[in-house]
Protein backbone atom coordinates (compact mmCIF):
# COMPACT_ATOMS: atom_id res chain seq x y z
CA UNK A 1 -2.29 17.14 -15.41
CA UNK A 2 -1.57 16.63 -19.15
CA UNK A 3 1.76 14.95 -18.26
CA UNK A 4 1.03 12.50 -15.76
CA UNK A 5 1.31 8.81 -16.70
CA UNK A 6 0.27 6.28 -14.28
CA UNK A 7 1.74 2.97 -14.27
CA UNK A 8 0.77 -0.12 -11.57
CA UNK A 9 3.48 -2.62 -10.99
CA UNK A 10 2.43 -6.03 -9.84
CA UNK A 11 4.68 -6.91 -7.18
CA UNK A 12 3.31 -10.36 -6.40
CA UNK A 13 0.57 -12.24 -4.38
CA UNK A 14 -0.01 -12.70 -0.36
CA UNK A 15 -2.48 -14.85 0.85
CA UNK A 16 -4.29 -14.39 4.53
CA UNK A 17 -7.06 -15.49 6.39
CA UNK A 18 -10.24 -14.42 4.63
CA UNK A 19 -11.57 -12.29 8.08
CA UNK A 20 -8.82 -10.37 8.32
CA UNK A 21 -9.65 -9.13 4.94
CA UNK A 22 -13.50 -9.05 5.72
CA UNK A 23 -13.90 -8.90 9.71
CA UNK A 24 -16.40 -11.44 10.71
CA UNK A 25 -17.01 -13.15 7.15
CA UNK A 26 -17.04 -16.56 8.14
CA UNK A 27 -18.34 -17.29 11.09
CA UNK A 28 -19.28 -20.89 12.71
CA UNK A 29 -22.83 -21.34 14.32
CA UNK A 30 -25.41 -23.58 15.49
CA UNK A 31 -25.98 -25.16 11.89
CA UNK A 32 -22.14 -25.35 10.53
CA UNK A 33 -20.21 -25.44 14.24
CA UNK A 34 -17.23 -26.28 12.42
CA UNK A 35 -17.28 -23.54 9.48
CA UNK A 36 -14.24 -23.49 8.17
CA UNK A 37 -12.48 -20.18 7.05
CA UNK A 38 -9.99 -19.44 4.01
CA UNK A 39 -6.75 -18.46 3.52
CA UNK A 40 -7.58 -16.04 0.11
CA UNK A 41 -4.70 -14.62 -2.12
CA UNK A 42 -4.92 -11.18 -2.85
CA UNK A 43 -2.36 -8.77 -4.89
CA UNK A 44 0.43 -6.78 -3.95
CA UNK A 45 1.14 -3.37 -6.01
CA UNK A 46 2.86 -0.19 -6.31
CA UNK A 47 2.66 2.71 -8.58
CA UNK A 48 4.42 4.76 -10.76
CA UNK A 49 3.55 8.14 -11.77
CA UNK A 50 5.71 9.83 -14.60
CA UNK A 51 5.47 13.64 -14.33
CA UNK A 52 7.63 16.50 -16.25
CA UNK A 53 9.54 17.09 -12.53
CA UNK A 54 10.05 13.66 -12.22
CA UNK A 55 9.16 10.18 -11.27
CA UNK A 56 6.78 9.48 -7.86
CA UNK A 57 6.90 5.83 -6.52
CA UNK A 58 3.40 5.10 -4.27
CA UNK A 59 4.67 2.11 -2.39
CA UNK A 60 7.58 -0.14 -2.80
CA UNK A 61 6.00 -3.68 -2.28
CA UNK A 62 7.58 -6.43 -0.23
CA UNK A 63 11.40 -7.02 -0.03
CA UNK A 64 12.60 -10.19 -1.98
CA UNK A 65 14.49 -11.76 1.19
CA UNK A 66 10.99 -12.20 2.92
CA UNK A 67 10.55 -15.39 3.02
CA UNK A 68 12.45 -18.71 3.27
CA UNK A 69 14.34 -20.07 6.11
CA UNK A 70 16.89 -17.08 6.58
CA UNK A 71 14.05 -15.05 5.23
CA UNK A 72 13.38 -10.98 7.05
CA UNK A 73 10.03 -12.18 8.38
CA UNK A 74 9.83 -14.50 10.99
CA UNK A 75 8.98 -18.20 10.01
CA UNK A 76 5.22 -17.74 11.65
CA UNK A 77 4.83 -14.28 10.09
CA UNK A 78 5.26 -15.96 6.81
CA UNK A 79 2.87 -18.76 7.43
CA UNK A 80 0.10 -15.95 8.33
CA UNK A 81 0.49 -14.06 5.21
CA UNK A 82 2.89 -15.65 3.05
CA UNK A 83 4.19 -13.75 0.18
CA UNK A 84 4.68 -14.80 -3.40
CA UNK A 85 6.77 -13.66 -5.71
CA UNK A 86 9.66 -14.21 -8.41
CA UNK A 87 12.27 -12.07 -9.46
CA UNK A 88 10.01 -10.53 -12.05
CA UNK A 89 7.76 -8.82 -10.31
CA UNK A 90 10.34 -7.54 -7.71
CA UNK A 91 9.78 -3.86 -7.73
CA UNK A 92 13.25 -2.66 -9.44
CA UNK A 93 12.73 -5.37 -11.93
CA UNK A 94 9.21 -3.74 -12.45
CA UNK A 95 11.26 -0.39 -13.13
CA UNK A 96 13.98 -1.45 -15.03
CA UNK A 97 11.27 -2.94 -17.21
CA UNK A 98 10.17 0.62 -18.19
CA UNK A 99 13.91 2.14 -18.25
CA UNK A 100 13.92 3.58 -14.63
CA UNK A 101 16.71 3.27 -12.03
CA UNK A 102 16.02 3.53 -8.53
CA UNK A 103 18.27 7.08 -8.21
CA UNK A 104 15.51 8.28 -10.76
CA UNK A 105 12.76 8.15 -8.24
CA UNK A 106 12.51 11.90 -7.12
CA UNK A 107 9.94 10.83 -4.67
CA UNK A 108 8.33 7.71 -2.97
CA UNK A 109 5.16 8.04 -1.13
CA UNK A 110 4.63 5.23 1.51
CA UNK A 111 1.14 4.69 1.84
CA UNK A 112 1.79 3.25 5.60
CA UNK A 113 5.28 1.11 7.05
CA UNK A 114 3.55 -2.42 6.86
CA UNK A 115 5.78 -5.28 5.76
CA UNK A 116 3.82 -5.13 1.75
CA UNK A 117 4.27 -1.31 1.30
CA UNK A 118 7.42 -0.67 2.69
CA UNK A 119 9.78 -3.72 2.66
CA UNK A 120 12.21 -2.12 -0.07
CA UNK A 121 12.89 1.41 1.01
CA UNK A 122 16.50 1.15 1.36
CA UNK A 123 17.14 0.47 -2.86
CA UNK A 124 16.23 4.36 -2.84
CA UNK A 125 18.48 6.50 -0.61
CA UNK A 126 18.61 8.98 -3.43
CA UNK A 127 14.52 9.66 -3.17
CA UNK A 128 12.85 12.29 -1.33
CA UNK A 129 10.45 9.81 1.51
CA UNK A 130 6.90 11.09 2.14
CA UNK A 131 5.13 9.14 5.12
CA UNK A 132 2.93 9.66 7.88
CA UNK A 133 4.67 10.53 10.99
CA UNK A 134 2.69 8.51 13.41
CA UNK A 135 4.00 5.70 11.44
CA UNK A 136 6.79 6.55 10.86
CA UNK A 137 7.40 6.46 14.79
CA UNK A 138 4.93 2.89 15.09
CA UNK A 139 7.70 1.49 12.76
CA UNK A 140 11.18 2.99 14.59
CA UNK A 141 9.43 1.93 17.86
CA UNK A 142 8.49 -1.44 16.61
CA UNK A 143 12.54 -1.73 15.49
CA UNK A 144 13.43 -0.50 18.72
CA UNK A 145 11.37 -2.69 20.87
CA UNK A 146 12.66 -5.97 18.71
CA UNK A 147 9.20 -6.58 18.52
CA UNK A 148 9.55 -9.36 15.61
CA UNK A 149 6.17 -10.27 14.47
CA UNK A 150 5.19 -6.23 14.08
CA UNK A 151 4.03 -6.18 10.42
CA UNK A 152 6.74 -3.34 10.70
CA UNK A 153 9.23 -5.39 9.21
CA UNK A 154 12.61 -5.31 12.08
CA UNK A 155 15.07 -6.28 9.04
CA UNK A 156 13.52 -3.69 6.77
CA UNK A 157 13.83 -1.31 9.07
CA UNK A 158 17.32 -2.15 9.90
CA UNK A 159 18.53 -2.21 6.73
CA UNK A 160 17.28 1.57 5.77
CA UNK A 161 18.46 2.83 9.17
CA UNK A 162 21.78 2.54 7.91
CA UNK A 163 21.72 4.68 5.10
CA UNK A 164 20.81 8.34 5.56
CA UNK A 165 17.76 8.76 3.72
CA UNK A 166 15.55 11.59 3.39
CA UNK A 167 12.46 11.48 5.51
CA UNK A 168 9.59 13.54 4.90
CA UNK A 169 6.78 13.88 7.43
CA UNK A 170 2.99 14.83 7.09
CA UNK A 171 0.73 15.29 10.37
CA UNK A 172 -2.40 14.92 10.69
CA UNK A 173 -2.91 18.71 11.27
CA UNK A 174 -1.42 18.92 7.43
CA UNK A 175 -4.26 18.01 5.66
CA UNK A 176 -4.46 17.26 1.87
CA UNK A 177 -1.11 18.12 0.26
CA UNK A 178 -0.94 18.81 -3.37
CA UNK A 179 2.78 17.42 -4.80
CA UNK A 180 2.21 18.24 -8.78
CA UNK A 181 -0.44 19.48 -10.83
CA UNK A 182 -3.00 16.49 -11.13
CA UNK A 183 -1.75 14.79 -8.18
CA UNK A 184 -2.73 15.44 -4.51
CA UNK A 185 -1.92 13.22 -1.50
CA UNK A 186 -4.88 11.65 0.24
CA UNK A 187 -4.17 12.66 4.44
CA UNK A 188 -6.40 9.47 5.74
CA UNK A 189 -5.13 9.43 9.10
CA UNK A 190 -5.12 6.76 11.53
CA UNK A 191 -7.56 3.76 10.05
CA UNK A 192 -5.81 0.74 9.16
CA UNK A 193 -2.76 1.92 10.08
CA UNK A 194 -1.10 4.39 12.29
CA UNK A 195 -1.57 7.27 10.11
CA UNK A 196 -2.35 5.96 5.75
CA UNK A 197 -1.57 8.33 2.78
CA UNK A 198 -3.54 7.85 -0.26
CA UNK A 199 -3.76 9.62 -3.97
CA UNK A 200 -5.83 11.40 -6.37
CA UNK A 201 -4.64 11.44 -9.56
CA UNK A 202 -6.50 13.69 -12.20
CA UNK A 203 -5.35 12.00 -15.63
CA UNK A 204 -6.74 14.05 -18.82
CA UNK A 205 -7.81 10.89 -20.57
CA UNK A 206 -8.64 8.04 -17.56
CA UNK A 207 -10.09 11.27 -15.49
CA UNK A 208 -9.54 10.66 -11.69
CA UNK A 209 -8.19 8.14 -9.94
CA UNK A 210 -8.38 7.85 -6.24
CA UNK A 211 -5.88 5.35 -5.11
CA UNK A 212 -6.34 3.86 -1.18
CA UNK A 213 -4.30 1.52 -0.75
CA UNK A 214 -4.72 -0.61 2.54
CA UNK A 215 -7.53 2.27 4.07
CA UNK A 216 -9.77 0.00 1.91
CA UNK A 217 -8.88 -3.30 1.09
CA UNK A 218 -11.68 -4.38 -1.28
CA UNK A 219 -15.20 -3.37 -2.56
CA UNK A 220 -15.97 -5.57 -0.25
CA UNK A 221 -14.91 -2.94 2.43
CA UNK A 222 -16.37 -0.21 0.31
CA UNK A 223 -20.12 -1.55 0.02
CA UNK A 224 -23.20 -0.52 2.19
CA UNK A 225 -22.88 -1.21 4.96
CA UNK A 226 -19.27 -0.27 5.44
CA UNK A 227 -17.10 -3.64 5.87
CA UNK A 228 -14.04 -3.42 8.76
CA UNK A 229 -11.15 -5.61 7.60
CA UNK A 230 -10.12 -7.25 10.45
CA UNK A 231 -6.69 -5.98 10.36
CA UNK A 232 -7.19 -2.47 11.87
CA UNK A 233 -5.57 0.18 14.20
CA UNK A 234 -8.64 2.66 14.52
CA UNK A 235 -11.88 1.65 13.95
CA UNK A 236 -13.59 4.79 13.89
CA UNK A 237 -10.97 6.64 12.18
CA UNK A 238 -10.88 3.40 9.39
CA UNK A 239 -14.89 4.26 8.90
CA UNK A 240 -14.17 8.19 8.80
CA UNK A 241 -11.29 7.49 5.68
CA UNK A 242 -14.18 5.48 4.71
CA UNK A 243 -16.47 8.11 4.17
CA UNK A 244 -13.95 10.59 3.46
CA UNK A 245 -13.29 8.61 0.16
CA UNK A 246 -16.79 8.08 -0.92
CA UNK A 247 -17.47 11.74 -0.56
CA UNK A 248 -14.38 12.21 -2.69
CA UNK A 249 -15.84 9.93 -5.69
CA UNK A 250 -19.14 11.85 -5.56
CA UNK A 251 -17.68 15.18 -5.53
CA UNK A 252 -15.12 14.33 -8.25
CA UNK A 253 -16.60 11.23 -10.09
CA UNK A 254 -13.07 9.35 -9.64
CA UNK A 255 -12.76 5.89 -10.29
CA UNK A 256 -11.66 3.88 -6.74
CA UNK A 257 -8.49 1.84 -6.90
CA UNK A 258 -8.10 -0.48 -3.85
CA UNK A 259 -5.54 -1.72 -2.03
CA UNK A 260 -6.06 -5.28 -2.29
CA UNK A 261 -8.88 -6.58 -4.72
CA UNK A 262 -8.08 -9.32 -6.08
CA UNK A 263 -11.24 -9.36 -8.77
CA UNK A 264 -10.35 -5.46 -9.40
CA UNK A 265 -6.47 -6.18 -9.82
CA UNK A 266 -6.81 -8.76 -12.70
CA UNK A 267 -8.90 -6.25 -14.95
CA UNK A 268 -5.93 -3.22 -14.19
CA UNK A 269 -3.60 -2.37 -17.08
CA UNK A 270 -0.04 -3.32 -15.82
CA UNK A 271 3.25 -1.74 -16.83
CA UNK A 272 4.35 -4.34 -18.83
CA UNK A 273 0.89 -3.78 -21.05
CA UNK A 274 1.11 0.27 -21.22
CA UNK A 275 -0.01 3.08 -18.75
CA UNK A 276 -2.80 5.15 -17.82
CA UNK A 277 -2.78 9.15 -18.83
């Protein structure tokens, strides 16, 4: 625990329709017939955790060929979530920035396949992969089915299905599984996803940190009553992960770091300001 340093890389901005953040939170009636809805930008992040056996990558963020007219998503994928992001906060320009090379990466946890968590897998064929097997096969079947406007990326998927990588697979008979001292992986199961990892991190000065990534996009998702975003798989096993994550905070008093809050984001340390230990 007393070596861990946690680092979050901002990888960017999406923007989507505001009800498939919040399902249902703009909705026309009798008074406003012709409510209109928004198109909100939220943040897109990864993290780095520094250990004494190595370095662990949570997510690698969307690839930098994404958009544009030759771009991996399709032209109307883009225009429903539209990505934005330079150079600079490409994710191995948000490594290099702290010295580390993608062949230093001992491991990279993928939260789940979609197109913002997984779009840069192949820039680390040297890593040990840890994923969900239920997505793992939602993504090969989406790349075998050509089915385009997945938000399992087909050109992503392509391009790390040509390099032999090394694939990792947790069930959801596996429960929790603890990778260092300090750091456990979070088995959420189906929710948002096919099947979503997320993290605990116990850091001796920050204390815990439970990291959810897209099992809970906001506080907004996180309040009472529980929110559903309205992208989502499982909707009873997205309110189960739910739960399972507040009972986490009260039993450890952990801190909640979500997978898309825009308001949360802006007050996080970033790499290029320091770390969290």
């Amino acid at each position: 625990m007393k070596n861990l340093k946690l680092y979050v890389l901002d990888l960017g901005r999406m923007r989507m329709d505001q009800n498939l953040i919040v399902s249902q939170s703009i909705i026309a009636d009798s008074v406003n017939p012709n409510k209109v809805t928004q198109h909100t930008e939220f943040p897109v992040q990864a993290f780095l955790i520094e250990s004494s056996e190595g370095y662990v990558l949570y997510d690698t963020g969307c690839n930098p060929a994404s958009m544009g007219p030759n771009g991996r998503w399709p032209l109307e994928f883009q225009q429903k979530v539209p990505y934005y992001g330079n150079e600079e906060c490409s994710t191995l320009n948000r490594l290099k920035q702290l010295g580390v090379a993608p062949d230093d990466i001992k491991w990279v946890i993928l939260s789940h396949m979609h197109n913002d968590h997984a779009g840069c897998v192949e820039y680390f064929p040297k890593s040990k992969f840890i994923v969900h097997k239920d997505e793992f096969d939602a993504a090969v079947h989406a790349y075998a089915t050509h089915d385009y406007m997945s938000s399992y990326i087909w050109h992503d998927i392509d391009a790390w299905t040509r390099q032999k990588m090394d694939w990792n697979f947790i069930t959801n008979s596996d429960g929790d599984i603890s990778l260092l001292p300090g750091l456990t992986i979070l088995n959420l199961g189906s929710g948002h996803a096919r099947g979503v990892l997320g993290l605990h991190i116990e850091l001796q000065n920050t204390g815990g940190v439970i990291i959810t990534s897209d099992a809970i996009y906001s506080s907004d998702n996180f309040g009472e009553p529980l929110r559903e975003p309205g992208v989502v798989y499982d909707t009873v096993g997205w309110r189960a992960a739910a739960k399972r994550i507040k009972s986490l905070v009260s039993q450890t008093n952990s801190r909640v770091w979500f997978g898309h809050d825009a308001k949360q984001f802006e007050g996080l340390k970033k790499s290029t300001e320091g770390y969290y230990d």
